[in-house]
PDB file of N, CA and C in Angstrom:
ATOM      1  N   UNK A   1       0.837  -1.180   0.000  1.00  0.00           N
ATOM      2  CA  UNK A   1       0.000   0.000   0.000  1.00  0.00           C
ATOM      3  C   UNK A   1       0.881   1.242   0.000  1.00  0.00           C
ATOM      4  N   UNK A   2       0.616   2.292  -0.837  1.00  0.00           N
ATOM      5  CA  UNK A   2       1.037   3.553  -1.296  1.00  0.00           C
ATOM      6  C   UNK A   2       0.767   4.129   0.350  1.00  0.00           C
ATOM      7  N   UNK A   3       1.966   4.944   0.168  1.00  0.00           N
ATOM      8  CA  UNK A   3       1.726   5.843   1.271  1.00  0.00           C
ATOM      9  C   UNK A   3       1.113   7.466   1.252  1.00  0.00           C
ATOM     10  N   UNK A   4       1.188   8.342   2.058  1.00  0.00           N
ATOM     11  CA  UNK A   4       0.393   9.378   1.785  1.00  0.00           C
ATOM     12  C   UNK A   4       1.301  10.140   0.733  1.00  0.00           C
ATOM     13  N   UNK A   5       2.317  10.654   1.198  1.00  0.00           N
ATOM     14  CA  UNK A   5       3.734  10.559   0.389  1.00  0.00           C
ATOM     15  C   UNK A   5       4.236  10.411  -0.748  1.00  0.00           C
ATOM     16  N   UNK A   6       3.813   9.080  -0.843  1.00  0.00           N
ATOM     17  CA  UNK A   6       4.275   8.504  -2.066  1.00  0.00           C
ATOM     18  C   UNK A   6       3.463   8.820  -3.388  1.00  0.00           C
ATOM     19  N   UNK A   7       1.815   9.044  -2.854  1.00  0.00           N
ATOM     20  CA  UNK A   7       0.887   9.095  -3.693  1.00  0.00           C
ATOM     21  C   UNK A   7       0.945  10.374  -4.094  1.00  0.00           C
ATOM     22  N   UNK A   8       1.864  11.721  -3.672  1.00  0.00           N
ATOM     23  CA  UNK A   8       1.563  13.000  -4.052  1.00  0.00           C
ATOM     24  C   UNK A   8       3.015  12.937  -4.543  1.00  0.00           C
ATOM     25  N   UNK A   9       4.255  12.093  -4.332  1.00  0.00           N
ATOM     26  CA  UNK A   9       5.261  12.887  -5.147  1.00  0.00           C
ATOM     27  C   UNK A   9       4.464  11.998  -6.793  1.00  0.00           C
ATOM     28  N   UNK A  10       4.173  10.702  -6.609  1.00  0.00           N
ATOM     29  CA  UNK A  10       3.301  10.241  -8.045  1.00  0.00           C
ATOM     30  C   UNK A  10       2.290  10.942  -8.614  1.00  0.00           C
ATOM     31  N   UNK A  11       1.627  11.916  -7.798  1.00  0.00           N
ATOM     32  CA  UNK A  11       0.725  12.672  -8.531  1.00  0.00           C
ATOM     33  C   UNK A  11       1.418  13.917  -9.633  1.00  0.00           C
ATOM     34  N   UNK A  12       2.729  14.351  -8.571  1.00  0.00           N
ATOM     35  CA  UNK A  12       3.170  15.379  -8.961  1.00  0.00           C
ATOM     36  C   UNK A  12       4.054  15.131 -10.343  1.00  0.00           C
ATOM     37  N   UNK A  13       4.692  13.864 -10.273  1.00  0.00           N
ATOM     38  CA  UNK A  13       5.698  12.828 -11.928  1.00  0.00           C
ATOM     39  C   UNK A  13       4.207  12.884 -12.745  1.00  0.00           C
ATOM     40  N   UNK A  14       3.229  12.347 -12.798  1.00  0.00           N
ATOM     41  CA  UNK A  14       2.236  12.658 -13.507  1.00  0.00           C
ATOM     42  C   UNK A  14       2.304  14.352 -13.887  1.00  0.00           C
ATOM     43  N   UNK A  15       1.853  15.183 -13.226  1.00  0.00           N
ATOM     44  CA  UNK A  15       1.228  16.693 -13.417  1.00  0.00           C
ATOM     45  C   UNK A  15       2.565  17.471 -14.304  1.00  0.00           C
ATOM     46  N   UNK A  16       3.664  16.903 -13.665  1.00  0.00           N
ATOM     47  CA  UNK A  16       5.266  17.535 -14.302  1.00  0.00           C
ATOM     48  C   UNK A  16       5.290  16.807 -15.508  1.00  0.00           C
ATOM     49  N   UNK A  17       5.357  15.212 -15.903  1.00  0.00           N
ATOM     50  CA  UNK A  17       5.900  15.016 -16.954  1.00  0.00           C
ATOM     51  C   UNK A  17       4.561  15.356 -18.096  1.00  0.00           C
ATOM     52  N   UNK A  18       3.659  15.206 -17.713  1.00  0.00           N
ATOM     53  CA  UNK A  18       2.220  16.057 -18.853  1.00  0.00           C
ATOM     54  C   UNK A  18       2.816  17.038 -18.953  1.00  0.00           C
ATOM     55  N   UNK A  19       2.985  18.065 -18.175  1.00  0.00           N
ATOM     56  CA  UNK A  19       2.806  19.487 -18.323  1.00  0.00           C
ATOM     57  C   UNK A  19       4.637  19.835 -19.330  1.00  0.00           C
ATOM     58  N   UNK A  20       5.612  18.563 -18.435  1.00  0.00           N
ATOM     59  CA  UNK A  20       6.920  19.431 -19.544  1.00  0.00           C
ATOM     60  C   UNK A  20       6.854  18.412 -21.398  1.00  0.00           C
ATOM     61  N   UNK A  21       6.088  17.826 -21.508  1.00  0.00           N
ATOM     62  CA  UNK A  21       5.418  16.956 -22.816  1.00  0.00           C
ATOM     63  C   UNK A  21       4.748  17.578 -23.662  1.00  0.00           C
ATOM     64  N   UNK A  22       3.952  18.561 -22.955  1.00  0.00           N
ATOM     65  CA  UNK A  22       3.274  19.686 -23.242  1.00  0.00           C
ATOM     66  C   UNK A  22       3.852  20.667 -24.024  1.00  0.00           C
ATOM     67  N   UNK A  23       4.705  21.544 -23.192  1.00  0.00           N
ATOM     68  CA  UNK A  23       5.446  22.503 -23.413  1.00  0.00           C
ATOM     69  C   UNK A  23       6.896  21.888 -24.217  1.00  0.00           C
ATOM     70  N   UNK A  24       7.116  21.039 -24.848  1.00  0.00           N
ATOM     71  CA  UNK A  24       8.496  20.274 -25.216  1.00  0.00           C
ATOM     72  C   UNK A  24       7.649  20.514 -26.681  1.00  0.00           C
ATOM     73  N   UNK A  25       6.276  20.109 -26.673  1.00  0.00           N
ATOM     74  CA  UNK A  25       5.781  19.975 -28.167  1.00  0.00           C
ATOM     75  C   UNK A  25       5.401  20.919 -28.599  1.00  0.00           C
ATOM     76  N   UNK A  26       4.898  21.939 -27.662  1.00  0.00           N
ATOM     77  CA  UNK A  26       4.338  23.607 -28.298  1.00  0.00           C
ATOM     78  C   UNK A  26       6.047  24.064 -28.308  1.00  0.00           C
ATOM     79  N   UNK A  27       6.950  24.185 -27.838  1.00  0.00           N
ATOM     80  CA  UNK A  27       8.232  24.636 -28.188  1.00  0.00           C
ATOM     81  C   UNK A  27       8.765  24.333 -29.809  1.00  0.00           C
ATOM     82  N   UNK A  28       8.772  23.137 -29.639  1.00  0.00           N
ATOM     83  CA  UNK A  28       9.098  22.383 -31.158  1.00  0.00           C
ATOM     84  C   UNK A  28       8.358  23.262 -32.261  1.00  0.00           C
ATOM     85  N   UNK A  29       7.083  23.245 -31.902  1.00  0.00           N
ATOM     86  CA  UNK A  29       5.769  23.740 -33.161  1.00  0.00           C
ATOM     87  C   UNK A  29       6.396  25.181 -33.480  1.00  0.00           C
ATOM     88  N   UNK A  30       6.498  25.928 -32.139  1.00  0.00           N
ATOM     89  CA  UNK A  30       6.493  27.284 -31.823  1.00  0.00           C
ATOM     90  C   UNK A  30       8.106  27.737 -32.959  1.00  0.00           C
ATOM     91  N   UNK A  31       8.976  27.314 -32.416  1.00  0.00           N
ATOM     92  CA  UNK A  31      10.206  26.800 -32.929  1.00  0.00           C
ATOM     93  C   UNK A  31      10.211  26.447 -34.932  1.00  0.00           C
ATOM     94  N   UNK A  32       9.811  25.683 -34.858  1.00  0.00           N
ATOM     95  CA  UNK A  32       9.493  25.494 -36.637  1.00  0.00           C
ATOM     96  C   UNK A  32       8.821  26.877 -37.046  1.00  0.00           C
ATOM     97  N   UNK A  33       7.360  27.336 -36.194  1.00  0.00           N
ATOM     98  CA  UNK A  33       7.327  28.109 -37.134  1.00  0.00           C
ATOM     99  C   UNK A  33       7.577  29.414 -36.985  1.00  0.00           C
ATOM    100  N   UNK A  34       8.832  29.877 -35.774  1.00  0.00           N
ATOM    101  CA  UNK A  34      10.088  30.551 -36.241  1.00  0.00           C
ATOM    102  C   UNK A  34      10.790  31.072 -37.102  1.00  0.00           C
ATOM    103  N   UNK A  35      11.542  29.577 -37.368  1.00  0.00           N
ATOM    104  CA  UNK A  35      11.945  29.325 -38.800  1.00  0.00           C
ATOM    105  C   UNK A  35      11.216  29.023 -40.015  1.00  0.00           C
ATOM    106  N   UNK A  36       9.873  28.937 -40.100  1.00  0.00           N
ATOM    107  CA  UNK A  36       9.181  29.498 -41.638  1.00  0.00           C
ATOM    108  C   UNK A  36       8.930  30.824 -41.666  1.00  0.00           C
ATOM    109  N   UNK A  37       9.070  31.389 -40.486  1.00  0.00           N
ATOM    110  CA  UNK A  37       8.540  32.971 -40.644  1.00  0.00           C
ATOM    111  C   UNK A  37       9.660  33.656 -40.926  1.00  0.00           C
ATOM    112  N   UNK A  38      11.668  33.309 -40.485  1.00  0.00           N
ATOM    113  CA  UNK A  38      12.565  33.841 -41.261  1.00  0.00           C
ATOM    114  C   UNK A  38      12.748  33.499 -42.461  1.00  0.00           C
ATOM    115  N   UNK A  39      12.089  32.391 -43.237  1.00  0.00           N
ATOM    116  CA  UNK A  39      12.477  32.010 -44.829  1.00  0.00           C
ATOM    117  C   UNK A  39      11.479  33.283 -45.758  1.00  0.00           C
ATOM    118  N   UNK A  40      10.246  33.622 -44.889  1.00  0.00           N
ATOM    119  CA  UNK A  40       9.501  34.338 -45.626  1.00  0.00           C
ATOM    120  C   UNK A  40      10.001  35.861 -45.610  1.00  0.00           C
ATOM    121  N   UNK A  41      10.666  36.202 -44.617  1.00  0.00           N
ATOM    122  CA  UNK A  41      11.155  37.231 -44.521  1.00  0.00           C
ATOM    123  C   UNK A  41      10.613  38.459 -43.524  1.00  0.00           C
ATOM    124  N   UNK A  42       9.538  37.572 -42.274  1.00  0.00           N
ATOM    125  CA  UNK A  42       8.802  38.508 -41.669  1.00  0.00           C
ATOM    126  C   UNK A  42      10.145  38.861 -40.379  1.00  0.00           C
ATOM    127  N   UNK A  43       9.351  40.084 -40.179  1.00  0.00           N
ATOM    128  CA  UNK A  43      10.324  40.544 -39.009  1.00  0.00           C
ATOM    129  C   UNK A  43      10.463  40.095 -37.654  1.00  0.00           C
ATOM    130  N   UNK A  44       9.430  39.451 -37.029  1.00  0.00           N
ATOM    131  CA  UNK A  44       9.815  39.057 -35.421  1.00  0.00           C
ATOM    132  C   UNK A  44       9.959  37.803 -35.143  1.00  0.00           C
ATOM    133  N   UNK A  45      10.340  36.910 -36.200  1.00  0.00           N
ATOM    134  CA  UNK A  45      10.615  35.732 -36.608  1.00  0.00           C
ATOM    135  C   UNK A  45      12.074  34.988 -34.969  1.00  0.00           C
ATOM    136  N   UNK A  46      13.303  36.123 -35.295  1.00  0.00           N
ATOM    137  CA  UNK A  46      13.821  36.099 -33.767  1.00  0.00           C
ATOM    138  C   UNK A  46      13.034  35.933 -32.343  1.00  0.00           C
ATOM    139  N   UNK A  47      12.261  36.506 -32.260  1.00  0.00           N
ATOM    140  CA  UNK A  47      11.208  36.691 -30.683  1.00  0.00           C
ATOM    141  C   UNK A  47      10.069  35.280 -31.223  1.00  0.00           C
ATOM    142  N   UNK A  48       9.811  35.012 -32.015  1.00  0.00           N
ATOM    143  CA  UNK A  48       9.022  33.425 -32.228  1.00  0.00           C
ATOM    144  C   UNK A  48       9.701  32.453 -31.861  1.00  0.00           C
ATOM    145  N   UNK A  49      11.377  32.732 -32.363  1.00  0.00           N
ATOM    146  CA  UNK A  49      12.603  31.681 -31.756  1.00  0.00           C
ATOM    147  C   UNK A  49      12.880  31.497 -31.086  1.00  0.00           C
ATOM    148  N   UNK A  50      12.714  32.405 -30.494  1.00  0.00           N
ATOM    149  CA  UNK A  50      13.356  32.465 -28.415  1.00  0.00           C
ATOM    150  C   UNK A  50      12.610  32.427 -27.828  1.00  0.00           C
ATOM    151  N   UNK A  51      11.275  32.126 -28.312  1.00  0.00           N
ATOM    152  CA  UNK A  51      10.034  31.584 -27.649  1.00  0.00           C
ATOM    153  C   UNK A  51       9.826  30.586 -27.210  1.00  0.00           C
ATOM    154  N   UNK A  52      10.081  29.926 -28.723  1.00  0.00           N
ATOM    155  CA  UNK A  52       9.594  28.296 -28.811  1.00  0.00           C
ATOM    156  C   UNK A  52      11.023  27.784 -28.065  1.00  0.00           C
ATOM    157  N   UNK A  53      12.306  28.369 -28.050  1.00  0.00           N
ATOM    158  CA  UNK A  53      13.699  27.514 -27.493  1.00  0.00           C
ATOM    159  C   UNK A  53      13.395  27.996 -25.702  1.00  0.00           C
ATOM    160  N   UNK A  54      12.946  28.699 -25.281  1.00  0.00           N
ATOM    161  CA  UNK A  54      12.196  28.688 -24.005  1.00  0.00           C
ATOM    162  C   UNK A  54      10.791  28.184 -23.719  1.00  0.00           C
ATOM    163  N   UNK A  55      10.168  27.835 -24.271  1.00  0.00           N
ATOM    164  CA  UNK A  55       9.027  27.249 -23.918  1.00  0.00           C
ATOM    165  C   UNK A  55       9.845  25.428 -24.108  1.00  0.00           C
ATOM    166  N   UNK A  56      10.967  24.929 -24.758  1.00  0.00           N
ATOM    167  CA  UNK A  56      11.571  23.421 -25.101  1.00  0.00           C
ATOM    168  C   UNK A  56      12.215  23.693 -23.970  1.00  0.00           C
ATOM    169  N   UNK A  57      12.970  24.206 -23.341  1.00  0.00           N
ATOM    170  CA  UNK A  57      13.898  24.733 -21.922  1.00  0.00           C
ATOM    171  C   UNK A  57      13.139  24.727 -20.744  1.00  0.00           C
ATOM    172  N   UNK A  58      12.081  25.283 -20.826  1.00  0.00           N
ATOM    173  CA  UNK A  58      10.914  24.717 -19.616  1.00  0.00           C
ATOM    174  C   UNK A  58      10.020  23.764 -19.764  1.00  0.00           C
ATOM    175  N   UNK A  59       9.837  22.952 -20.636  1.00  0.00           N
ATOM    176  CA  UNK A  59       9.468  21.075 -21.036  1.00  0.00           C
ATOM    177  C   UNK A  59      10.338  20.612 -20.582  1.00  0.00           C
ATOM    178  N   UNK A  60      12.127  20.792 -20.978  1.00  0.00           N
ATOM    179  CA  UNK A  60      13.052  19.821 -20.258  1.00  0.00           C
ATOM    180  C   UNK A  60      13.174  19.804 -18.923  1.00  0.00           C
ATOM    181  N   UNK A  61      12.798  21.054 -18.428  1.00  0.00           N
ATOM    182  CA  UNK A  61      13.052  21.372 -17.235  1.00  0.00           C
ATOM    183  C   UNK A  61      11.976  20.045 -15.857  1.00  0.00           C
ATOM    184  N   UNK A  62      10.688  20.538 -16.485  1.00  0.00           N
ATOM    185  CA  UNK A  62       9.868  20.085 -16.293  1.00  0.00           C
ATOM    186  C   UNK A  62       9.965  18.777 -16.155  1.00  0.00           C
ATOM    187  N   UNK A  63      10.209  17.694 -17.310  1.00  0.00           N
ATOM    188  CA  UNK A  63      10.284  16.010 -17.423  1.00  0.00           C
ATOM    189  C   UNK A  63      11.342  16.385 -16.405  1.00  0.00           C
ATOM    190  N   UNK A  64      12.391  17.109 -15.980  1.00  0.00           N
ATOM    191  CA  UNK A  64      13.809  16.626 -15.273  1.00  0.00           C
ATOM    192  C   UNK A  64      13.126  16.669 -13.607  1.00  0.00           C
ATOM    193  N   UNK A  65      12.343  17.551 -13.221  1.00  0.00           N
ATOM    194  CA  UNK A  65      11.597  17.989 -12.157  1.00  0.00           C
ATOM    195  C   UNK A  65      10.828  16.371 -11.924  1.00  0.00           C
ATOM    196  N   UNK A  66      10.068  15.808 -13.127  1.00  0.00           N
ATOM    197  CA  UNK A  66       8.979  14.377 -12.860  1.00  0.00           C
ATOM    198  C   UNK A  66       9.874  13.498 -12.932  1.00  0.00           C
ATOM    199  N   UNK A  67      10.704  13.725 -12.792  1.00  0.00           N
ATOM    200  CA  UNK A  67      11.816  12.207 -12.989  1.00  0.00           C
ATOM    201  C   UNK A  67      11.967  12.246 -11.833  1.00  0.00           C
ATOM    202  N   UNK A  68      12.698  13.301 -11.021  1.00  0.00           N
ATOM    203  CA  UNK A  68      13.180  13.336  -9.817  1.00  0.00           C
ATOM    204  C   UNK A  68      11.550  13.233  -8.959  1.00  0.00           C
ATOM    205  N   UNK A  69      10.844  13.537  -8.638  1.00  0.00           N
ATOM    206  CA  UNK A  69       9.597  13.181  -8.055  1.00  0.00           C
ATOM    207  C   UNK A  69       9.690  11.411  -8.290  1.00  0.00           C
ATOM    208  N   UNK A  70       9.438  10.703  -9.041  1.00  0.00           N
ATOM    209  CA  UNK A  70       9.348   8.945  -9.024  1.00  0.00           C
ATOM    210  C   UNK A  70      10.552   8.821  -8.759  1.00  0.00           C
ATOM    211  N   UNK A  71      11.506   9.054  -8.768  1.00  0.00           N
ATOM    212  CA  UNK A  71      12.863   8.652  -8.159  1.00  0.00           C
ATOM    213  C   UNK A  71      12.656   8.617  -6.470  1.00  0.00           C
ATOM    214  N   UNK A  72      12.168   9.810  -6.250  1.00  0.00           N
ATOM    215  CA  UNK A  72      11.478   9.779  -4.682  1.00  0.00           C
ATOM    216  C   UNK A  72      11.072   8.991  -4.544  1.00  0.00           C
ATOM    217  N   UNK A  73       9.680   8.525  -5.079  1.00  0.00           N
ATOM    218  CA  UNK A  73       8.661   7.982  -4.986  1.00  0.00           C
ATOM    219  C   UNK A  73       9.319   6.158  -5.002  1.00  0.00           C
ATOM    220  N   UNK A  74      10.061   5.929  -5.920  1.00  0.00           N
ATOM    221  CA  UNK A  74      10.536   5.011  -6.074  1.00  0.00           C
ATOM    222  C   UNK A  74      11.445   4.180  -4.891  1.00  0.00           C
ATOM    223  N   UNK A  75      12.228   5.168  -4.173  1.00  0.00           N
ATOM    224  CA  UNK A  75      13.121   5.019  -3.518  1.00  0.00           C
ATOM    225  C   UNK A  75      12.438   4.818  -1.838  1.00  0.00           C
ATOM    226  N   UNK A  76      11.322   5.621  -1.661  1.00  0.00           N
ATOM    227  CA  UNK A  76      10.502   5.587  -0.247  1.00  0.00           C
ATOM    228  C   UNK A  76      10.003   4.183  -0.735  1.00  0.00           C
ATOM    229  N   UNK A  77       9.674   3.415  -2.050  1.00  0.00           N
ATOM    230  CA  UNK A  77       8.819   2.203  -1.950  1.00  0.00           C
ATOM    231  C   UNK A  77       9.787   0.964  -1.326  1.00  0.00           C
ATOM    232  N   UNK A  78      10.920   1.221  -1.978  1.00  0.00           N
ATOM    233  CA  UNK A  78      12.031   0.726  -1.429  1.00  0.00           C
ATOM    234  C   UNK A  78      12.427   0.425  -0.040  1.00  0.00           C
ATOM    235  N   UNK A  79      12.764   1.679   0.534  1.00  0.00           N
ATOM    236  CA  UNK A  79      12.600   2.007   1.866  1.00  0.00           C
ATOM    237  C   UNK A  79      12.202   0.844   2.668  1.00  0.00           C
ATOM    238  N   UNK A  80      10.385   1.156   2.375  1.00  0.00           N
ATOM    239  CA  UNK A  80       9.142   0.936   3.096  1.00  0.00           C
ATOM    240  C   UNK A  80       9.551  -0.625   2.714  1.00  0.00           C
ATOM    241  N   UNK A  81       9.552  -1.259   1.796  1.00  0.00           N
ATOM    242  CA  UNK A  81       9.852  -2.886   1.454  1.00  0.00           C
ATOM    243  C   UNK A  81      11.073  -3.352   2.091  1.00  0.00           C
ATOM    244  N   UNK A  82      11.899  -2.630   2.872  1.00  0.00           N
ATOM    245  CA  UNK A  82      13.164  -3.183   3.408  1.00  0.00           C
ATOM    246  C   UNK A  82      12.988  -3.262   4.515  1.00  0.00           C
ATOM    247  N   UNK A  83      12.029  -2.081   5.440  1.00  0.00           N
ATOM    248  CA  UNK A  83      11.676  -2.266   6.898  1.00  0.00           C
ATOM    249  C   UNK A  83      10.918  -2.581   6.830  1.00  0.00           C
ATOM    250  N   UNK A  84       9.599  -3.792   5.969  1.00  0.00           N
ATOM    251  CA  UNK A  84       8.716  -4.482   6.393  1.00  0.00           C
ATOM    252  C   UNK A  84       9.570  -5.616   6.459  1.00  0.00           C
ATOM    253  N   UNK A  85      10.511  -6.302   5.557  1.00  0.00           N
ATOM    254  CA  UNK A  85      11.220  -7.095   5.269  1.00  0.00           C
ATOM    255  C   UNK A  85      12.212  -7.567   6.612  1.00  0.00           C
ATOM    256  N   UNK A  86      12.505  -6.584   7.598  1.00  0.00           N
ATOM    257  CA  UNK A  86      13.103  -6.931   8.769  1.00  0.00           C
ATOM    258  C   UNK A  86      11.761  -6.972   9.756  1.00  0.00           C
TER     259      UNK A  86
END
C-alpha cells in the first residue's frame, strides 16, 4: 500500500511530466514556425525563436523535475519494502 507521500510525489511525476510533454511539443511547433517565418522574410521571426527555445527549456526542465519526483517515490517504496522485510 502507497503511502500518503508517495501518492503526491506520483501525482506530482504525472502533473510535471504532462505538463513538460506539453510545453516540449508547443516549443518544437512554436520553434518550426520561427523558422518558416525567417524564410519568408517577416520581421519578429527572432522573438518566435526564443520563444519556442524557451518554452523546449521549460518542457526539459519540467520532465527533469517528474523524474526526480518517481525517483522519490521510487526510492521511499524501497525504503518501506526493506523495513517491512526486517
Amino acid at each position: 500500500m502507497k503511502t500518503e507521500r508517495e501518492k503526491k510525489l506520483i501525482t506530482k511525476y504525472w502533473l510535471y511530466g504532462g505538463s513538460g510533454a506539453m510545453l516540449l511539443g508547443t516549443g518544437l511547433a512554436v520553434l518550426l514556425h520561427g523558422s518558416k517565418m525567417k524564410e519568408v522574410g517577416e520581421d519578429p521571426w527572432f522573438w518566435v525563436s526564443t520563444g519556442g527555445f524557451a518554452l523546449i527549456m521549460s518542457g526539459l526542465s519540467f520532465i527533469g523535475d517528474a523524474n526526480r519526483f518517481r525517483t522519490m517515490a521510487d526510492v521511499l517504496n524501497e525504503l518501506d519494502q526493506r523495513s517491512a522485510a526486517q
